[in-house]
C-alpha atoms as a PDB file:
ATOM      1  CA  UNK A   1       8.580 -13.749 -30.953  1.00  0.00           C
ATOM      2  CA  UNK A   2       6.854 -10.777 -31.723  1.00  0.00           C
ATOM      3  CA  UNK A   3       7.414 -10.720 -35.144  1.00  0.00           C
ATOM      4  CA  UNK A   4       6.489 -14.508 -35.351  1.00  0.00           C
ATOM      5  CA  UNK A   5       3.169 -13.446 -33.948  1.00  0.00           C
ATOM      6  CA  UNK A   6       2.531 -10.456 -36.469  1.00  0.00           C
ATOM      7  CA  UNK A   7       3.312 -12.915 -39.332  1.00  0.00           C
ATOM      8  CA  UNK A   8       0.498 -15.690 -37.627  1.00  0.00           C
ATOM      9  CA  UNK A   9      -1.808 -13.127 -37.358  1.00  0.00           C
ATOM     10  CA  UNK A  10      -1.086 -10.674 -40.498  1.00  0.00           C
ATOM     11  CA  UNK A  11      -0.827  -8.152 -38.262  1.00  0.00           C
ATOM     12  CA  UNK A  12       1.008  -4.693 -38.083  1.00  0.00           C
ATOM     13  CA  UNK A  13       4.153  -5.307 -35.554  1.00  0.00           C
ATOM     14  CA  UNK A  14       2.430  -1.734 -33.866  1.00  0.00           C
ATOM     15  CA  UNK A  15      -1.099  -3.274 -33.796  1.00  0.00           C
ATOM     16  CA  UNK A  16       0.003  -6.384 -32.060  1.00  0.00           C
ATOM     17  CA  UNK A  17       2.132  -5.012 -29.394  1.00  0.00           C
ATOM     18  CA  UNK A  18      -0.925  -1.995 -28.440  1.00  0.00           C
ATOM     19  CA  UNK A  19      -2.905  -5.391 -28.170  1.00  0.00           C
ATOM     20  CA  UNK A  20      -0.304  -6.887 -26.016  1.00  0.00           C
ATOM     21  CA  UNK A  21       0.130  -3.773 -23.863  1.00  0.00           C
ATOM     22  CA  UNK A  22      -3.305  -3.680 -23.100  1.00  0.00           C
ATOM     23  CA  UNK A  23      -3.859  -7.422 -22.269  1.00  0.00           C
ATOM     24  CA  UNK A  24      -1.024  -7.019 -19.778  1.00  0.00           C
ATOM     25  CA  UNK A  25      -2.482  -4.109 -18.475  1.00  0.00           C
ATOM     26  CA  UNK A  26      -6.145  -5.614 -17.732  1.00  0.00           C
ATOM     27  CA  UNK A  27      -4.253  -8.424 -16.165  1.00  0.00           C
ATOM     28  CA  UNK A  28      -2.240  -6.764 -13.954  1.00  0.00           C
ATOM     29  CA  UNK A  29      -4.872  -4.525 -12.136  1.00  0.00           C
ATOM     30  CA  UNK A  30      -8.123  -5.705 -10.861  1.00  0.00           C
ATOM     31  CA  UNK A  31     -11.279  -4.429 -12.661  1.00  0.00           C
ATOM     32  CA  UNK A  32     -12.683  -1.446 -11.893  1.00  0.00           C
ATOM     33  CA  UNK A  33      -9.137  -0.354 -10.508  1.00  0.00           C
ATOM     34  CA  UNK A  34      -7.579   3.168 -10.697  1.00  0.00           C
ATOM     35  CA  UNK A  35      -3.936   3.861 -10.056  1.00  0.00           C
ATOM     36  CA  UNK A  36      -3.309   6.174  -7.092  1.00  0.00           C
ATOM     37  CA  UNK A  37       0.079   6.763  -8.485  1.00  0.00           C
ATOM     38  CA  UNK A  38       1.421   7.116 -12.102  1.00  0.00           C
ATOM     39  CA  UNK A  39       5.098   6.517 -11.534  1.00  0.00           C
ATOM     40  CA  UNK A  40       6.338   9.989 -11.857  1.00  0.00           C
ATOM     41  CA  UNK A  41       5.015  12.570  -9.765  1.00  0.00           C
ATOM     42  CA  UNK A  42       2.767  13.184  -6.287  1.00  0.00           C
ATOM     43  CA  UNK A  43      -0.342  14.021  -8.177  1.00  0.00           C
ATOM     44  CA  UNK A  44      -3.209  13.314  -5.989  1.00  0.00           C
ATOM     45  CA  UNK A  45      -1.047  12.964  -2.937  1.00  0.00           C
ATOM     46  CA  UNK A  46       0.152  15.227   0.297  1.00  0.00           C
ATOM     47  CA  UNK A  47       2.925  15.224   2.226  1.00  0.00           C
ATOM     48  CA  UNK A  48       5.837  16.512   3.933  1.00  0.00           C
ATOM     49  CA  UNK A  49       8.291  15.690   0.583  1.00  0.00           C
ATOM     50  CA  UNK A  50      11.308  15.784   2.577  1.00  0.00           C
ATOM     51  CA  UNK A  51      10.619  12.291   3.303  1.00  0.00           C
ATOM     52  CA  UNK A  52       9.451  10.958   0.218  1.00  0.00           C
ATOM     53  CA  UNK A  53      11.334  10.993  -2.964  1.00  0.00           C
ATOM     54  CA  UNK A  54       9.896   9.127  -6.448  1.00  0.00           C
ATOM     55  CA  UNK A  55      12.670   6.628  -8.072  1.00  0.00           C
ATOM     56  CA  UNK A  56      12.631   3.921 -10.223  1.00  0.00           C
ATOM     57  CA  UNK A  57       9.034   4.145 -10.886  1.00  0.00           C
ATOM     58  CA  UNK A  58       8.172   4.161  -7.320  1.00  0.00           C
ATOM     59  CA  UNK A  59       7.881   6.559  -3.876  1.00  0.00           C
ATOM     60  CA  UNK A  60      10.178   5.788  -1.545  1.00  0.00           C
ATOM     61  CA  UNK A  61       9.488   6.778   2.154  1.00  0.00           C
ATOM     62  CA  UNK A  62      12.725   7.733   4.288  1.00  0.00           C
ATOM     63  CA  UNK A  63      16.260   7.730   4.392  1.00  0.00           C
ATOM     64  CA  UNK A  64      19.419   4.934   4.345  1.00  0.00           C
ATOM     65  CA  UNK A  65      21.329   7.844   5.169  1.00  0.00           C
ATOM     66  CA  UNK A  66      20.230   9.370   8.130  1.00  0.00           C
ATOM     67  CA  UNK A  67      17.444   8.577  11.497  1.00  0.00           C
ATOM     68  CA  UNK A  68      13.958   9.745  11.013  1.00  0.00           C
ATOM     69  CA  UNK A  69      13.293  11.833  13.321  1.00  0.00           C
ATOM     70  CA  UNK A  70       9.351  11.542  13.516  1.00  0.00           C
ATOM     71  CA  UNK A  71       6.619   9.110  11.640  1.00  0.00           C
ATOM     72  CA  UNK A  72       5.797  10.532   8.575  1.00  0.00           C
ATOM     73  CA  UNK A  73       2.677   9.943   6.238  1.00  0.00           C
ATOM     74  CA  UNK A  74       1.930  10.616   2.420  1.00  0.00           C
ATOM     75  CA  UNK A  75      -1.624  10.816   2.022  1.00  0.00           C
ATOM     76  CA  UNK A  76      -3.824  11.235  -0.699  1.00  0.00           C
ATOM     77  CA  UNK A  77      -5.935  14.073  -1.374  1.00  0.00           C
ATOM     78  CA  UNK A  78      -9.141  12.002  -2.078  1.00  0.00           C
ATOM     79  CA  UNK A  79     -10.644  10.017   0.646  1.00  0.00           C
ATOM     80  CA  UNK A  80     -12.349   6.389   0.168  1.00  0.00           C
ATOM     81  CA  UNK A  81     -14.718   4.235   1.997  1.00  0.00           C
ATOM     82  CA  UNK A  82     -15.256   0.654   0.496  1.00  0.00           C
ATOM     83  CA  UNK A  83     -12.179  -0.673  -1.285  1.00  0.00           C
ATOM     84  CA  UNK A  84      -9.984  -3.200  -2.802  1.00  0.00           C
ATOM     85  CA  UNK A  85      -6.506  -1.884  -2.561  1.00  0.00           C
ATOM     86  CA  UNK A  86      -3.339  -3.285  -4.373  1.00  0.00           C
ATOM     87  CA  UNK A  87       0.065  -2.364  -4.136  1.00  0.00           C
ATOM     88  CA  UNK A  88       4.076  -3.414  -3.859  1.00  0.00           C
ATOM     89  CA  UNK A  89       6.339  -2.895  -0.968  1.00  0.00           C
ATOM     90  CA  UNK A  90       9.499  -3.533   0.431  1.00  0.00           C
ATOM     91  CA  UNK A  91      11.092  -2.102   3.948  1.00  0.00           C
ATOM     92  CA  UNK A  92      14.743  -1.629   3.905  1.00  0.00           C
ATOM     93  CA  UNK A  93      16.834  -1.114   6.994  1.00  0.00           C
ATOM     94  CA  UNK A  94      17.433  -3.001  10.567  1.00  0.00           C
ATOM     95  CA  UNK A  95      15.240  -5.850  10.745  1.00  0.00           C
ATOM     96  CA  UNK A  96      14.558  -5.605  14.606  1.00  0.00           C
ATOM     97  CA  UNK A  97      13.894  -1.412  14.250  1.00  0.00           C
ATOM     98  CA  UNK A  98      12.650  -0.094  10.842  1.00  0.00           C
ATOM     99  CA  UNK A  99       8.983  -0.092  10.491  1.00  0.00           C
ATOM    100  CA  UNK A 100       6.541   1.035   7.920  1.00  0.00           C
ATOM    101  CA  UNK A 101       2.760   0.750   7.128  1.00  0.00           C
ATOM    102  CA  UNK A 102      -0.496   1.686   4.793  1.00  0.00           C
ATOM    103  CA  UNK A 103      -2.852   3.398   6.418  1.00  0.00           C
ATOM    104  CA  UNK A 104      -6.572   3.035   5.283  1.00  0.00           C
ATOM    105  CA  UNK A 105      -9.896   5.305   6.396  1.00  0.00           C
ATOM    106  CA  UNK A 106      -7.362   7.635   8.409  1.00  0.00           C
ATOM    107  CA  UNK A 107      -7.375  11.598   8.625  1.00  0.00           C
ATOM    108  CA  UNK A 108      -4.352  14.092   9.001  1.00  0.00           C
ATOM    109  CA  UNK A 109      -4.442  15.283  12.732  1.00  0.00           C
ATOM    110  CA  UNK A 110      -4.382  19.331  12.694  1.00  0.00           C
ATOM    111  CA  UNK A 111      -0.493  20.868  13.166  1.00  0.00           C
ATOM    112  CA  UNK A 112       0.909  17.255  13.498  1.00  0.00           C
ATOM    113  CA  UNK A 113       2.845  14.780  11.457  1.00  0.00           C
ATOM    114  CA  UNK A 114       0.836  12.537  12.698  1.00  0.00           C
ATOM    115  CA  UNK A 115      -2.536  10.709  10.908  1.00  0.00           C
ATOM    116  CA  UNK A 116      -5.105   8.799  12.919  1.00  0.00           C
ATOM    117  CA  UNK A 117      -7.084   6.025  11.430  1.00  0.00           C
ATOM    118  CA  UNK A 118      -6.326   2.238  10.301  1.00  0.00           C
ATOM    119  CA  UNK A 119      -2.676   0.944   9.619  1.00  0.00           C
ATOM    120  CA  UNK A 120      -1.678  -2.103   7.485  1.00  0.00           C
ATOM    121  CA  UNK A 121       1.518  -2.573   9.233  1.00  0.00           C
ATOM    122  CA  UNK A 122       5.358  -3.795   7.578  1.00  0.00           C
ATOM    123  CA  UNK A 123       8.503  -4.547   9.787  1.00  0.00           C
ATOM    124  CA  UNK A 124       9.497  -6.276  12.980  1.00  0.00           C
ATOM    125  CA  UNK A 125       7.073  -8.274  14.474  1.00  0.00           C
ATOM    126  CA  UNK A 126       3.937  -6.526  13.249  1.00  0.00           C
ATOM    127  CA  UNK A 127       4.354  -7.856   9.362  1.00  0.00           C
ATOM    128  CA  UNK A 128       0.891  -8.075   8.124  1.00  0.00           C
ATOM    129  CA  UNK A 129      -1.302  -6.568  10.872  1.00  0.00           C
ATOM    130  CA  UNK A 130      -3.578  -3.910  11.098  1.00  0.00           C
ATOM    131  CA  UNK A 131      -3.284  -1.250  13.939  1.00  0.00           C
ATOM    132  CA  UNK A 132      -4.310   1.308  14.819  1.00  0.00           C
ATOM    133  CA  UNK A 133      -2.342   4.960  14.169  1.00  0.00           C
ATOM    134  CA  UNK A 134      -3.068   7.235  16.958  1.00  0.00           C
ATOM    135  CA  UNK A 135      -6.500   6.172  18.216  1.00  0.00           C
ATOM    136  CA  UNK A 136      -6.283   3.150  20.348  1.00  0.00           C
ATOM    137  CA  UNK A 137      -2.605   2.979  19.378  1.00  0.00           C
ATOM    138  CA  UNK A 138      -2.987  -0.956  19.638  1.00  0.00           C
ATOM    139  CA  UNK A 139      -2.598  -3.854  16.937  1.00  0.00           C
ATOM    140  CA  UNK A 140      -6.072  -4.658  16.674  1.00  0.00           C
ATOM    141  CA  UNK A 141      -5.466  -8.006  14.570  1.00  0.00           C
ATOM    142  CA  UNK A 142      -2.576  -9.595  13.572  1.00  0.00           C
ATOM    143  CA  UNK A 143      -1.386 -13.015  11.736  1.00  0.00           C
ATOM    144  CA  UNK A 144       0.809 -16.236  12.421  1.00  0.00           C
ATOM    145  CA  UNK A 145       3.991 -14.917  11.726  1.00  0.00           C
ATOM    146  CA  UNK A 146       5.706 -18.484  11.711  1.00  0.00           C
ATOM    147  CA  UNK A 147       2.845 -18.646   8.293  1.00  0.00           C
ATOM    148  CA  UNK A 148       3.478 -15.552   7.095  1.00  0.00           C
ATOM    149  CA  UNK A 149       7.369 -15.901   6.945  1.00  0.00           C
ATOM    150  CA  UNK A 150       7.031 -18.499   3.855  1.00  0.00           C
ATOM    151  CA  UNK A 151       5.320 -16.316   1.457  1.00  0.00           C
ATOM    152  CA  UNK A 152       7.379 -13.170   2.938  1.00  0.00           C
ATOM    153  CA  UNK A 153      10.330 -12.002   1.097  1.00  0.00           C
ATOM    154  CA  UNK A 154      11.802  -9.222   3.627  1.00  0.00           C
ATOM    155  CA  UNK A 155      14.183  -6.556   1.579  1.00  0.00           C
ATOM    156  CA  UNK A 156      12.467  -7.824  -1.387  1.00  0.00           C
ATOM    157  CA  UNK A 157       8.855  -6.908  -3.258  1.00  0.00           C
ATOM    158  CA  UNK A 158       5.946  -8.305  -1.358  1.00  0.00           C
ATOM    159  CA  UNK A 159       2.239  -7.508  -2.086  1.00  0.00           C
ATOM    160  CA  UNK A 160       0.101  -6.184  -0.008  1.00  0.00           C
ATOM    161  CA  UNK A 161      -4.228  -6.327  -0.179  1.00  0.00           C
ATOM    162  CA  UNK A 162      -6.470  -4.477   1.377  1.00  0.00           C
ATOM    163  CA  UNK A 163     -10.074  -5.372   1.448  1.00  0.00           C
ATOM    164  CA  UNK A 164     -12.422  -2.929   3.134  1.00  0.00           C
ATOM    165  CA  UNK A 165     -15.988  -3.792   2.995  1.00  0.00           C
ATOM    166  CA  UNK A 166     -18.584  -2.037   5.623  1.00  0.00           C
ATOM    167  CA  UNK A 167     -17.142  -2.642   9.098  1.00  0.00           C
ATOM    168  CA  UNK A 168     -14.983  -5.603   8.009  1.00  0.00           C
ATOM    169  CA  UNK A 169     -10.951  -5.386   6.926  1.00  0.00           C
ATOM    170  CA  UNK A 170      -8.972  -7.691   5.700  1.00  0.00           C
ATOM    171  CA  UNK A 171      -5.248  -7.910   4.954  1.00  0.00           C
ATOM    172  CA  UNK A 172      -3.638  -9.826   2.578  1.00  0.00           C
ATOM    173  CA  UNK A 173       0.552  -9.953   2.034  1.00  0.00           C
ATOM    174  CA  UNK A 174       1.565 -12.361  -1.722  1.00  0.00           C
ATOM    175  CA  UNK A 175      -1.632 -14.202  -1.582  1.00  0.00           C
ATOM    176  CA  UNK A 176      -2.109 -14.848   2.542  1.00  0.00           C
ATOM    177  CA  UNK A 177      -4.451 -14.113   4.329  1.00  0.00           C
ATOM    178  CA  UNK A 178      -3.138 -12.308   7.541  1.00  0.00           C
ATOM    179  CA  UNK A 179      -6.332 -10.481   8.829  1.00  0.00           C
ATOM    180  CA  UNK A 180      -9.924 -10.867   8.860  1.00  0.00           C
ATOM    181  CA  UNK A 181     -11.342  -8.088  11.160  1.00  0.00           C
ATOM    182  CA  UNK A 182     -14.686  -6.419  12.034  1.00  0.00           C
ATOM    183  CA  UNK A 183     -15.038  -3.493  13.616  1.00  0.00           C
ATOM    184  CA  UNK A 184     -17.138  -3.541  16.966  1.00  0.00           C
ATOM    185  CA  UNK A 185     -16.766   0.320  18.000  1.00  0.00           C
ATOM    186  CA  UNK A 186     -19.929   1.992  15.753  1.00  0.00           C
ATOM    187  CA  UNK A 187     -17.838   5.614  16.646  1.00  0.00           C
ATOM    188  CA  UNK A 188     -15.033   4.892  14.242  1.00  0.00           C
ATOM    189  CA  UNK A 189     -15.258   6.092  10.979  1.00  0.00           C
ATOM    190  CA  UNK A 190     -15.430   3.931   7.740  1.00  0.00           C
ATOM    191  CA  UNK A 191     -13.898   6.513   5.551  1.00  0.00           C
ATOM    192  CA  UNK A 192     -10.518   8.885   4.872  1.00  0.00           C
ATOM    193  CA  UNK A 193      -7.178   9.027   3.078  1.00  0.00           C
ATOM    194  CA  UNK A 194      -4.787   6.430   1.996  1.00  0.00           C
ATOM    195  CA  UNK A 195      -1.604   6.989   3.501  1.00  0.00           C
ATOM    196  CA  UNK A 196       1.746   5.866   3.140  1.00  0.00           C
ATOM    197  CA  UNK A 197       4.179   5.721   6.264  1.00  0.00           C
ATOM    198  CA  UNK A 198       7.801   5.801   7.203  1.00  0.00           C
ATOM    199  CA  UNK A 199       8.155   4.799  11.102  1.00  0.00           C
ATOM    200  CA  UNK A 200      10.440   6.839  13.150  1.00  0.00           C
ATOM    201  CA  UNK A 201      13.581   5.503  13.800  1.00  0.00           C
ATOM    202  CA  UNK A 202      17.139   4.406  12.604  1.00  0.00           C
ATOM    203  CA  UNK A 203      18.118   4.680   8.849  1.00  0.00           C
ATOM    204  CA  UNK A 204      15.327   2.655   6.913  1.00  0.00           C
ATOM    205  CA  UNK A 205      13.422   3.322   3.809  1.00  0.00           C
ATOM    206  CA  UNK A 206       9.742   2.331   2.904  1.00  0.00           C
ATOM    207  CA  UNK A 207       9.054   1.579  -1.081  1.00  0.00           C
ATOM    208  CA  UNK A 208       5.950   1.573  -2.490  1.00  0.00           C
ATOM    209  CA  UNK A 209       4.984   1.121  -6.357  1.00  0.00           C
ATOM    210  CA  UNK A 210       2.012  -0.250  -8.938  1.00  0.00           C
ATOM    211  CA  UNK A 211      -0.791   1.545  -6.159  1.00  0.00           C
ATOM    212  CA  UNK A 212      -4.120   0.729  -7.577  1.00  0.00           C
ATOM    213  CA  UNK A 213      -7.762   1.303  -5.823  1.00  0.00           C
ATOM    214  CA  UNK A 214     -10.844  -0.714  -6.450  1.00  0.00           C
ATOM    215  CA  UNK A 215     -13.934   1.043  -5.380  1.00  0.00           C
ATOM    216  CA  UNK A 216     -16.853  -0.718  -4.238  1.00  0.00           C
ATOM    217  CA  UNK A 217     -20.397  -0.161  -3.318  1.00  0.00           C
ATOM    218  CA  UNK A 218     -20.686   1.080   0.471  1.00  0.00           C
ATOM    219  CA  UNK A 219     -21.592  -1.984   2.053  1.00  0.00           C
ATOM    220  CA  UNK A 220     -23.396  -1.185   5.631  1.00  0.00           C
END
């Protein structure tokens, strides 16, 4: 096909495919985006690495060989306020028992594993909703799960978006919408880390690839 195309356009085979490369590339993130991670290394990111290991182009949170002992959280070293964030996920493990999640506008707490801020939750019944890590310690907003099981491909590579605009959040997993929330409490802060989590618990493992960030104007 390619070389179809060169002929067409009396083009260089090199030429054509740099064009094609690039095409793809503008397609596949939204404008404006930056990746958070480049597929081969934790540059830009924080973490207790025992947990997190980088294969197959993507960082994978936890073990299929052992329990994790505690929740643990890969942040990134840069902190964001407004946002459009894109990224792939699956959670592998027990169905009822392993749980993962994205944290957004969250903070390390001192001498702990622990992070406190926004969570875009993954596993059991929480698929989709955003809690909140170590602050209220509450799901704050969460979706129809009977909707979300027919765009949700569990053990498989779902999507996940996260729209953060001023006080308002929303979550979206493979094109549905699963939360639309604004925050009433003018104490929490709008801005932090990105952070990848494995939950505590049995043998489970937490993938995450293609992590772009969309900045956007702080929006009050």
């Amino acid at each position: 096909m390619l070389h179809g195309l060169c002929r067409m356009l009396r083009l260089p085979a090199a030429v054509v495919f740099t064009v094609i490369v690039v095409i793809s590339f503008a397609f596949a993130y939204p404008r404006g985006a930056v990746r958070l991670f480049d597929g081969k290394t934790f540059k830009g990111w924080e973490g207790n690495l025992s947990f997190f290991r980088i294969e197959d182009g993507a960082i994978v949170a936890g073990t299929m060989k052992d329990k994790i002992p505690r929740n643990e959280f890969l942040c990134t070293t840069d902190q964001y306020g407004d946002f459009v964030l894109h990224l792939k996920f699956k959670l592998l493990g027990d169905p009822a028992k392993a749980n993962a999640g994205v944290q957004l506008r969250s903070k390390r707490i001192p001498n702990d594993s622990e992070v406190i801020g926004y969570q875009a939750d993954m596993g059991q019944n929480y698929w989709g909703a955003l809690y909140d890590e170590s602050r209220r310690k509450k799901v704050l907003a969460q979706p129809n799960l009977d909707e979300l099981s027919k765009v949700l491909r569990r053990n498989d590579w779902n999507e996940y978006e996260v729209r953060a605009e001023g006080k308002r959040i929303r979550l979206s997993i493979n094109g549905y919408q699963t939360v639309d929330y604004t925050e009433a409490d003018g104490e929490i802060e709008q801005t932090g880390c990105i952070c990848l989590q494995i939950h505590a618990g049995p043998p489970s493992e937490a993938w995450y690839k293609e992590i772009t960030i969309a900045p956007l104007p702080n929006k009050e």
